[in-house]
Protein backbone atom coordinates (compact mmCIF):
# COMPACT_ATOMS: atom_id res chain seq x y z
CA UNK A 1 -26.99 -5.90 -3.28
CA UNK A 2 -26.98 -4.90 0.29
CA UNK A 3 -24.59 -7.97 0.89
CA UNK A 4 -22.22 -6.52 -2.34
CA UNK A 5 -21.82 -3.52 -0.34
CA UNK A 6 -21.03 -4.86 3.10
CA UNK A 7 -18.33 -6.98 1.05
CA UNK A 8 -17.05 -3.64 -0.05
CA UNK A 9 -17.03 -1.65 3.19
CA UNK A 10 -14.99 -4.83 4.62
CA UNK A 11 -12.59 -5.29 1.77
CA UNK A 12 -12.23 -1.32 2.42
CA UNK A 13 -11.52 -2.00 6.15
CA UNK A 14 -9.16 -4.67 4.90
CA UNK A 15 -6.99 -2.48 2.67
CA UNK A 16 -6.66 0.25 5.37
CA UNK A 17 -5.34 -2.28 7.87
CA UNK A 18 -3.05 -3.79 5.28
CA UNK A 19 -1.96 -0.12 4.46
CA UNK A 20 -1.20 -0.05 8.41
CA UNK A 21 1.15 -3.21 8.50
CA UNK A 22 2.90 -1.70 4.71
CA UNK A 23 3.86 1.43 6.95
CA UNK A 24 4.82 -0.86 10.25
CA UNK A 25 7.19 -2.60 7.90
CA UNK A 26 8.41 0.41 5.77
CA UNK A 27 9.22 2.01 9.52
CA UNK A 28 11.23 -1.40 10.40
CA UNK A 29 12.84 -0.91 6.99
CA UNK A 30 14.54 3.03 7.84
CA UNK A 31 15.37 2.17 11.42
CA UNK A 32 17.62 -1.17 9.86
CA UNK A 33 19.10 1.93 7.45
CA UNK A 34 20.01 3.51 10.71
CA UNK A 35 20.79 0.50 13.01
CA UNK A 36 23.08 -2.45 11.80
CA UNK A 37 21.20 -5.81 11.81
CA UNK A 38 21.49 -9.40 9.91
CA UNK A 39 21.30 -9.32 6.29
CA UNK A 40 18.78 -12.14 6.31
CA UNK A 41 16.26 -10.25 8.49
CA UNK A 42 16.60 -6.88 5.90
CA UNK A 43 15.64 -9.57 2.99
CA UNK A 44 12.79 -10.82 4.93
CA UNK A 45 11.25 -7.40 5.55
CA UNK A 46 11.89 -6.45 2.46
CA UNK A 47 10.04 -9.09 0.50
CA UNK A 48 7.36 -8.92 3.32
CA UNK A 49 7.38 -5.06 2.16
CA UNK A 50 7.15 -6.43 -1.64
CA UNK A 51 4.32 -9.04 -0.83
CA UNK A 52 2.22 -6.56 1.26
CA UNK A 53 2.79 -3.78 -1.98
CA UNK A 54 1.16 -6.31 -4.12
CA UNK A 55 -1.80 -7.18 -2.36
CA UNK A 56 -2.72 -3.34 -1.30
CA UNK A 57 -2.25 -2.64 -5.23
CA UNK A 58 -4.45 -5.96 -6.67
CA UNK A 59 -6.93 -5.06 -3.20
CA UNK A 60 -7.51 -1.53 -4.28
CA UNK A 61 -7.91 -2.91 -8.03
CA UNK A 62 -10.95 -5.05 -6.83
CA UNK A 63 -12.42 -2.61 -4.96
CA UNK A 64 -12.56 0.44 -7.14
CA UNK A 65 -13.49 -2.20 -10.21
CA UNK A 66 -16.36 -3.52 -7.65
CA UNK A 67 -17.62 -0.52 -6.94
CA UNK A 68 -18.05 0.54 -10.74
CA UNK A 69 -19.39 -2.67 -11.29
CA UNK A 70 -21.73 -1.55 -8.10
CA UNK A 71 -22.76 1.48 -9.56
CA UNK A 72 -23.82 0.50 -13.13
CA UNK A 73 -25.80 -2.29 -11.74
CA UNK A 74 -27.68 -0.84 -8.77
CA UNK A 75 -27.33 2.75 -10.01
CA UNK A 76 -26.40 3.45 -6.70
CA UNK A 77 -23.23 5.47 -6.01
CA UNK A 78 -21.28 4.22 -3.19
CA UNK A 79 -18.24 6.78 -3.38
CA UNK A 80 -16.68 6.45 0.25
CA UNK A 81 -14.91 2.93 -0.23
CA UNK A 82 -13.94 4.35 -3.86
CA UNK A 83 -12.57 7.62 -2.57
CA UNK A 84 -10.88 6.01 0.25
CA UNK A 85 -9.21 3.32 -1.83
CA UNK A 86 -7.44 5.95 -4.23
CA UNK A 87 -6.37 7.87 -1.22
CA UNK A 88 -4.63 4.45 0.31
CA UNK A 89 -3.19 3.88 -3.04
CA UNK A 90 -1.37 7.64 -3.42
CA UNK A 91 -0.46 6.97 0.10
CA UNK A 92 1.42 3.85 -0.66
CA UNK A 93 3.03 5.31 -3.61
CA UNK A 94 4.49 8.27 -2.16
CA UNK A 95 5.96 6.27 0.83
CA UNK A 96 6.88 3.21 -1.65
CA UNK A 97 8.95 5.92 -3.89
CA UNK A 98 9.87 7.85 -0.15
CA UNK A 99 11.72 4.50 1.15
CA UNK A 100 13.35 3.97 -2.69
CA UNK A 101 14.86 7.23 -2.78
CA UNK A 102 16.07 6.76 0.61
CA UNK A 103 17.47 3.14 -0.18
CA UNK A 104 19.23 5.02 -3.12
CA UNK A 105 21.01 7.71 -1.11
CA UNK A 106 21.95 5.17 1.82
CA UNK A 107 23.54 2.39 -0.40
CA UNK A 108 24.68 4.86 -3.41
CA UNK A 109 25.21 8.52 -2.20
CA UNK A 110 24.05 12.35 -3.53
CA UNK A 111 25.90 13.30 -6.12
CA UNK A 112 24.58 16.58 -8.40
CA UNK A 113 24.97 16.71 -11.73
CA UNK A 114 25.16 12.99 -12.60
């Protein structure tokens, strides 16, 4: 079981640094808001953006189900990668919905009231 939870402290390490590349690409993703650039290179960090989503959200899936599945058969609580991985998750929530509502203003405007 020792092996089980090396497998989760790297998948852990794993979903941090893909965490790290989401944000490299969400950054790339305001500064083309700001600066003009080729259509085809906003589509390409965009779906890079929608690839990277998915596998921090299916990642952070296997690791919190792993480390239940960890704990009932060990009884051995190994919180920190579990902890961790909800934090990442909240984290690329709030700047998936941050970059959407920004998207929204940029292409469509503020307007109050409806």
């Amino acid at each position: 079981m020792l092996a089980f939870r090396r497998i989760l402290a790297f998948s852990s390490r794993v979903h941090s640094y893909l965490l790290a590349l989401y944000l490299f690409f969400a950054l790339l993703f305001v500064l083309f808001l700001y600066f003009p650039v080729s259509e085809v290179l906003v589509t390409f960090v965009t779906s890079c953006q929608m690839v990277l989503g998915w596998t921090i959200f299916l990642e952070g899936v296997w690791i919190v189900l792993a480390s239940i599945y960890q704990f009932f058969y060990t009884r051995v609580a190994f919180i920190s990668p579990l902890v961790l991985t909800v934090l990442r998750m909240i984290v690329y929530f709030i700047i998936s919905i941050i970059i959407d509502m920004l998207n929204t203003v940029i292409l469509h405007g503020f307007s109050l009231g409806g």
